[in-house]
PDB file of N, CA and C in Angstrom:
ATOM      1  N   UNK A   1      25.796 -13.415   7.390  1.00  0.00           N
ATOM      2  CA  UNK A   1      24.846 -12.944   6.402  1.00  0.00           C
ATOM      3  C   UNK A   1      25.235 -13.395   5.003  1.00  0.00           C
ATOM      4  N   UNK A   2      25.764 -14.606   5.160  1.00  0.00           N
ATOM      5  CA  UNK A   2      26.233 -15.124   3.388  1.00  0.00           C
ATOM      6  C   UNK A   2      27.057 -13.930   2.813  1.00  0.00           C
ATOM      7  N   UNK A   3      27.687 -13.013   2.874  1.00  0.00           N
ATOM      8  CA  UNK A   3      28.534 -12.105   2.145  1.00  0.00           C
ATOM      9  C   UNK A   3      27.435 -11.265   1.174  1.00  0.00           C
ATOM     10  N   UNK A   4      26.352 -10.921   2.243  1.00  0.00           N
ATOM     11  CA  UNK A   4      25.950  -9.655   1.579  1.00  0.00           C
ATOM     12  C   UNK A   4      25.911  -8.541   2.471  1.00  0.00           C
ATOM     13  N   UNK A   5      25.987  -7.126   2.361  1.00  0.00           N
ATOM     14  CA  UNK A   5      26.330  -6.378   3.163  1.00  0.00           C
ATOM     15  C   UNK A   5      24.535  -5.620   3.431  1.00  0.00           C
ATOM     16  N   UNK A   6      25.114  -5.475   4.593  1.00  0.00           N
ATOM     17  CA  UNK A   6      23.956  -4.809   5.883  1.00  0.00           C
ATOM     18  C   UNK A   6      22.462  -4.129   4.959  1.00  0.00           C
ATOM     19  N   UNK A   7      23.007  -3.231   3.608  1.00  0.00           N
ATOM     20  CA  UNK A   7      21.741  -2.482   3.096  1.00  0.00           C
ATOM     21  C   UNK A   7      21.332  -3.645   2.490  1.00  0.00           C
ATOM     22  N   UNK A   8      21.764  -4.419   1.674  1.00  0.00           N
ATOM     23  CA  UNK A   8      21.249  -5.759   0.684  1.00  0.00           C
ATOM     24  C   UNK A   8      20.549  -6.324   1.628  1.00  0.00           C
ATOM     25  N   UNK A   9      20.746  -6.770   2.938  1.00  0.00           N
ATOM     26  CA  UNK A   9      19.908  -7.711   4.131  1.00  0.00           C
ATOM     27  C   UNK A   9      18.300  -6.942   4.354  1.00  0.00           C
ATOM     28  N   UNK A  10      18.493  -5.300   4.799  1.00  0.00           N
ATOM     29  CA  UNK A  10      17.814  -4.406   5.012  1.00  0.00           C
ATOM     30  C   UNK A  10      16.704  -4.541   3.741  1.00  0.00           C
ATOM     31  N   UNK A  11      17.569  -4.565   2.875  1.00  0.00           N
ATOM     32  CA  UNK A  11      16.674  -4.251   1.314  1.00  0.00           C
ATOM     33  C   UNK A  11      15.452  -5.654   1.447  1.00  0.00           C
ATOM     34  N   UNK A  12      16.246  -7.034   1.661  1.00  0.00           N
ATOM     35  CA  UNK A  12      15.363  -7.888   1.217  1.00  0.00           C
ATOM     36  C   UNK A  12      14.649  -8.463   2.163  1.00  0.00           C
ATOM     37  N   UNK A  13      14.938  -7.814   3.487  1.00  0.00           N
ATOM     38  CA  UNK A  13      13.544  -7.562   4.678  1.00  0.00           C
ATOM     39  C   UNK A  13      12.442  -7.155   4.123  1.00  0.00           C
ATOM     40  N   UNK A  14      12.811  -5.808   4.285  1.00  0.00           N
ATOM     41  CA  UNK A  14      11.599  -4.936   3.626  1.00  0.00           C
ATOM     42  C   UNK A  14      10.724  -5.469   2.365  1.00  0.00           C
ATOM     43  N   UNK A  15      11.424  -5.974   1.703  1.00  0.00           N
ATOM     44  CA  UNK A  15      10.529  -6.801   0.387  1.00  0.00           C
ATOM     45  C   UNK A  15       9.612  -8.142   1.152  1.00  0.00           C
ATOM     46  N   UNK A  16      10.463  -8.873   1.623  1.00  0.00           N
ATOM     47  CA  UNK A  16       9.369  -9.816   2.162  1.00  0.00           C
ATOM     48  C   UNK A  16       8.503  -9.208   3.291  1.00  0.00           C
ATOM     49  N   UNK A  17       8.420  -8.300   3.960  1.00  0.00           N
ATOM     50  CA  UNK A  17       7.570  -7.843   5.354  1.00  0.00           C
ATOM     51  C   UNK A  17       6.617  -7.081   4.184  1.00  0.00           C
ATOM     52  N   UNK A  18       6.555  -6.546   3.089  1.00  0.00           N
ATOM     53  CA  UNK A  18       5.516  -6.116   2.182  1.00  0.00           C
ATOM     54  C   UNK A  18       4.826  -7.140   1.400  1.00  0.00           C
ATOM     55  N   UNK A  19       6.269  -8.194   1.591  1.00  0.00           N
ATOM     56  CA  UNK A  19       4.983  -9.365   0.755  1.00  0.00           C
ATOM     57  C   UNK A  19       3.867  -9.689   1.704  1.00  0.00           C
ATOM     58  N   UNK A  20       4.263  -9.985   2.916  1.00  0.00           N
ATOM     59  CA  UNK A  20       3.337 -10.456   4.243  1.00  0.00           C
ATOM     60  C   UNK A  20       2.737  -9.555   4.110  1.00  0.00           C
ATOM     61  N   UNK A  21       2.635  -7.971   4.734  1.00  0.00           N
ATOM     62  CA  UNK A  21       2.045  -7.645   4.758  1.00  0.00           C
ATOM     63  C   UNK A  21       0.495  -6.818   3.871  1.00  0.00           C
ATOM     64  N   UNK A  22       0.820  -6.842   2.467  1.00  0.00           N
ATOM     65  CA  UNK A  22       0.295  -6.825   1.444  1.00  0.00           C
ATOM     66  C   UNK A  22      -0.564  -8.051   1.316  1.00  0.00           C
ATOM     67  N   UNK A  23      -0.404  -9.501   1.692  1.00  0.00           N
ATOM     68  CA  UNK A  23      -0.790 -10.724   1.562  1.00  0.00           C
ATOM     69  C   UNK A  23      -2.043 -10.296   2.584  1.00  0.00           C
ATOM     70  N   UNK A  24      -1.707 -10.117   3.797  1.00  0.00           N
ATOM     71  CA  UNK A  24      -2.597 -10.000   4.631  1.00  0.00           C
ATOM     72  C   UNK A  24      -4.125  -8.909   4.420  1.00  0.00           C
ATOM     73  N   UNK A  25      -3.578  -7.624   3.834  1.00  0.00           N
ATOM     74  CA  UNK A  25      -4.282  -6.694   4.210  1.00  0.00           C
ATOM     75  C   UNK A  25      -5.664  -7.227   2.736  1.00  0.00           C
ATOM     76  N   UNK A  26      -4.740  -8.048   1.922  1.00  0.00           N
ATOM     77  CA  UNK A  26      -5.939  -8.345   0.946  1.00  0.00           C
ATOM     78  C   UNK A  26      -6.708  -9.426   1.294  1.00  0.00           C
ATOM     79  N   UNK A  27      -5.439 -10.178   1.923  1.00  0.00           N
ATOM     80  CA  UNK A  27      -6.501 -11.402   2.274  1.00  0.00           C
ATOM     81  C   UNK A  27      -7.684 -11.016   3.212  1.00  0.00           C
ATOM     82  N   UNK A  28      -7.351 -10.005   4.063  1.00  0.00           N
ATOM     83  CA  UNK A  28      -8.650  -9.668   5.182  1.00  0.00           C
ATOM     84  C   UNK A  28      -9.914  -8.724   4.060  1.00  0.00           C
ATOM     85  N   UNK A  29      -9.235  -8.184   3.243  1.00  0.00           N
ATOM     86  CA  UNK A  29     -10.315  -7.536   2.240  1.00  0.00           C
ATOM     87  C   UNK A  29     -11.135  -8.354   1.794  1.00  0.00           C
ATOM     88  N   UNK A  30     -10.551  -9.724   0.971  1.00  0.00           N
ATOM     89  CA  UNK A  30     -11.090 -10.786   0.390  1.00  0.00           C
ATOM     90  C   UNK A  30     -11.927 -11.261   1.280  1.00  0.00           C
ATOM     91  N   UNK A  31     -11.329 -11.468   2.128  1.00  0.00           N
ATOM     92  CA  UNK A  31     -12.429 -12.522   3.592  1.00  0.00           C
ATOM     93  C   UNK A  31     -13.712 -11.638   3.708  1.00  0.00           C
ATOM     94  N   UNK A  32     -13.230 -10.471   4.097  1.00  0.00           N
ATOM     95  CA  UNK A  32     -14.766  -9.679   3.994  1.00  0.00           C
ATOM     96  C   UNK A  32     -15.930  -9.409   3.270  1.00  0.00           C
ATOM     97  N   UNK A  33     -15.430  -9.536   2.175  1.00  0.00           N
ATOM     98  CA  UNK A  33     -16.521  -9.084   1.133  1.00  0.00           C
ATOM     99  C   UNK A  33     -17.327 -10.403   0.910  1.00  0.00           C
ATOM    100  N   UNK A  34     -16.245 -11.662   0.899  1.00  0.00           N
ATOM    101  CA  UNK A  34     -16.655 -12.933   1.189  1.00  0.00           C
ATOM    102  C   UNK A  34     -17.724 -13.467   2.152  1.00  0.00           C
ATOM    103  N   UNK A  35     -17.576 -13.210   3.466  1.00  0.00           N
ATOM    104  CA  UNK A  35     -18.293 -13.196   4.705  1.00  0.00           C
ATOM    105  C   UNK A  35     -19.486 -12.408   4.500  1.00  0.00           C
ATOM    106  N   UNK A  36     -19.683 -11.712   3.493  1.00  0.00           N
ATOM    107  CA  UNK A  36     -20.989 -10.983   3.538  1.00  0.00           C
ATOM    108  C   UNK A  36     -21.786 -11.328   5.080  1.00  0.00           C
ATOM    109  N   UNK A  37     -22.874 -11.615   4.741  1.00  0.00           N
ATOM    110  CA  UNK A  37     -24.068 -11.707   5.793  1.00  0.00           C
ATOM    111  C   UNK A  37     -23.897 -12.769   6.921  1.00  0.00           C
ATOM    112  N   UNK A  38     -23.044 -12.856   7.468  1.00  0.00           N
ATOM    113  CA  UNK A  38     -22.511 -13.727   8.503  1.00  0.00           C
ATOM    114  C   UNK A  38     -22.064 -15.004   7.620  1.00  0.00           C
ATOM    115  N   UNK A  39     -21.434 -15.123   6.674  1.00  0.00           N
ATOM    116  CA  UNK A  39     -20.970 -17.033   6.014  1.00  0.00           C
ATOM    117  C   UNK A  39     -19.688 -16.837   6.739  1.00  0.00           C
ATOM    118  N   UNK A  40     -19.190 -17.085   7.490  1.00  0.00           N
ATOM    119  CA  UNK A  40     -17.988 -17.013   8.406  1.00  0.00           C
ATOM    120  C   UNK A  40     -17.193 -17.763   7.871  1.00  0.00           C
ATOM    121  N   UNK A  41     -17.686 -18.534   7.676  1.00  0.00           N
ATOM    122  CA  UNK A  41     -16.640 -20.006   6.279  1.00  0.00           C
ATOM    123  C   UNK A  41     -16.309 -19.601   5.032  1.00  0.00           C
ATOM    124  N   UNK A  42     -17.111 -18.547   4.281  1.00  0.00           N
ATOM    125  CA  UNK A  42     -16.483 -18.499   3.215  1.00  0.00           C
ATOM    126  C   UNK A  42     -16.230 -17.188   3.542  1.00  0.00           C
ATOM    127  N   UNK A  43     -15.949 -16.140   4.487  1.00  0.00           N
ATOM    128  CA  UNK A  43     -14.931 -15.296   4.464  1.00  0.00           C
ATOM    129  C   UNK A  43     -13.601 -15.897   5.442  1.00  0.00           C
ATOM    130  N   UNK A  44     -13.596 -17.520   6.199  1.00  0.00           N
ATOM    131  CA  UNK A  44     -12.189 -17.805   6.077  1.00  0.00           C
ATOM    132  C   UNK A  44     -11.503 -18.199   4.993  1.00  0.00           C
ATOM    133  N   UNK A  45     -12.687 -18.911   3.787  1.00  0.00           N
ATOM    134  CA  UNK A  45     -11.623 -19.038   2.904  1.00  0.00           C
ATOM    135  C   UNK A  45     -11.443 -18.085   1.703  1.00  0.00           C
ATOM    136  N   UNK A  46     -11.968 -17.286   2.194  1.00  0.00           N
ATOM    137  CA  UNK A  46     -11.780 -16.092   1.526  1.00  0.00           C
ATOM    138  C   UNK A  46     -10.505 -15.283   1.859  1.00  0.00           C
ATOM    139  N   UNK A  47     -10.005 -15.054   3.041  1.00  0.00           N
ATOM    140  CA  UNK A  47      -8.975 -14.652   3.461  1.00  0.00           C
ATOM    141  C   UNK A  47      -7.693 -15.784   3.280  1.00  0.00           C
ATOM    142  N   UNK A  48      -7.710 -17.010   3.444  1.00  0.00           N
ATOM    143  CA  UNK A  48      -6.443 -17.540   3.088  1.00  0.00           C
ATOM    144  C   UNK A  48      -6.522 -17.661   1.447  1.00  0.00           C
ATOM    145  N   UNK A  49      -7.463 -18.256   0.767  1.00  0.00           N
ATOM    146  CA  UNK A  49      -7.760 -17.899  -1.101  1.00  0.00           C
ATOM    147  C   UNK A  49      -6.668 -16.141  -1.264  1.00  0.00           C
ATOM    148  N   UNK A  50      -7.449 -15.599  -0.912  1.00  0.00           N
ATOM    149  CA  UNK A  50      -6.782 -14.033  -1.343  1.00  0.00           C
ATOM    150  C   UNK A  50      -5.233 -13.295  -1.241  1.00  0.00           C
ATOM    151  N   UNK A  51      -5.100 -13.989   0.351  1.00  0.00           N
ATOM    152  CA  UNK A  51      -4.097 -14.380   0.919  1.00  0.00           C
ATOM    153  C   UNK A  51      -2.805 -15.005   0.433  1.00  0.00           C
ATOM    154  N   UNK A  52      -3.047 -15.807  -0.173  1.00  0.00           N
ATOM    155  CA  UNK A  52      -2.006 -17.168  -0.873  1.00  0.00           C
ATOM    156  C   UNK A  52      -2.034 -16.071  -2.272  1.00  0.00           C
ATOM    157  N   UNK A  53      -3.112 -15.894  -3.089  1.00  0.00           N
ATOM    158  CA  UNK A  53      -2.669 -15.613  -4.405  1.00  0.00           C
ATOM    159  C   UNK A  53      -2.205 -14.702  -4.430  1.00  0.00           C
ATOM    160  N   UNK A  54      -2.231 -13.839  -3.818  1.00  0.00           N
ATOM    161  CA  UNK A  54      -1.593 -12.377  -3.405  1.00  0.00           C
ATOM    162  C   UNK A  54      -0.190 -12.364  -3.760  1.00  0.00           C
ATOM    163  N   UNK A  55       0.212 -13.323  -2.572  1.00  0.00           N
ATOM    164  CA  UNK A  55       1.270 -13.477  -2.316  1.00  0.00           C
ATOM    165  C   UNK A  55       2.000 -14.288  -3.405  1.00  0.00           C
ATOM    166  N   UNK A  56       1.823 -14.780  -3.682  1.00  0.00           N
ATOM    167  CA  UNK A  56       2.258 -15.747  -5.344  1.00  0.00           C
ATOM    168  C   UNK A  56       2.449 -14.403  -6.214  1.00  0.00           C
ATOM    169  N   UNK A  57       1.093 -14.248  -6.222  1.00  0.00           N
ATOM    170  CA  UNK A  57       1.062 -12.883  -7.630  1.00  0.00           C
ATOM    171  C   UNK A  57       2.260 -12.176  -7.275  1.00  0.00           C
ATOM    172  N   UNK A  58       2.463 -11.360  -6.277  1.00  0.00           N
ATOM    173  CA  UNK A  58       3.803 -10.490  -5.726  1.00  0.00           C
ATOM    174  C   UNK A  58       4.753 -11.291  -6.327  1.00  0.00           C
ATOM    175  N   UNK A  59       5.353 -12.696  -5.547  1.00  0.00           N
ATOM    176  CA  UNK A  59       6.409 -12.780  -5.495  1.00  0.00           C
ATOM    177  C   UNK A  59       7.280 -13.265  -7.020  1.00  0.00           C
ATOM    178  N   UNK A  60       5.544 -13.426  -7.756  1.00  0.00           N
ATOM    179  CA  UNK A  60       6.326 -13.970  -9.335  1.00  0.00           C
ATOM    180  C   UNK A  60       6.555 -12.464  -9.449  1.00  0.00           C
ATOM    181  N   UNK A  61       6.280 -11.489  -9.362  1.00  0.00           N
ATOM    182  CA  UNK A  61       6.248 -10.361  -9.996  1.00  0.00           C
ATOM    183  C   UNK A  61       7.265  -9.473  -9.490  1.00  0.00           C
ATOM    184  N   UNK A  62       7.867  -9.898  -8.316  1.00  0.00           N
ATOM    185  CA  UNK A  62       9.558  -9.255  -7.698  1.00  0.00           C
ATOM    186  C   UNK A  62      10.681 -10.414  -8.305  1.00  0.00           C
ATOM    187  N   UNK A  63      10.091 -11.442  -7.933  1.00  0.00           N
ATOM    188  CA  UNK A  63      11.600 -12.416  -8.066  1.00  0.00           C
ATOM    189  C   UNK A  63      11.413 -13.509  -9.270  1.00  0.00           C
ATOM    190  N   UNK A  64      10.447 -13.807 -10.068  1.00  0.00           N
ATOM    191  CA  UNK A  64       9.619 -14.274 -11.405  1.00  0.00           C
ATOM    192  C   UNK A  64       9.908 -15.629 -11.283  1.00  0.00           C
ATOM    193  N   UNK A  65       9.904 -16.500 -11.774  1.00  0.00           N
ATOM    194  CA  UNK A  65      10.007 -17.841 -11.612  1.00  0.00           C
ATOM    195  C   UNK A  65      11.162 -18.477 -11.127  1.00  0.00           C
TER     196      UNK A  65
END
């Protein structure tokens, strides 16, 4: 584990499994509202769009440039 101990490993799980999972739950928000009336295409790229920036936005905002 590179010489960090067991809670530090634990700690920076949990940060990335919230980045994923935070990434996801917006990106499926995004996709939806996107997809309105059946556009199935623009609620996929609605979900990876929402998806990706999400996840950017988070990770400048835990670990910054």
């Amino acid at each position: 584990m590179s010489g960090q101990s067991f809670g530090e490993f634990v700690n920076e799980w949990q940060t990335g499994a919230l980045l994923v999972l935070a990434s996801a739950i917006v990106g499926f928000v995004t996709g939806s509202i996107a997809a309105g009336d059946g556009q199935y295409l623009f609620g996929l790229l609605g979900f990876a769009v929402g998806g990706v920036a999400t996840f950017l936005a988070l990770s400048y905002l835990l670990y910054g440039r």
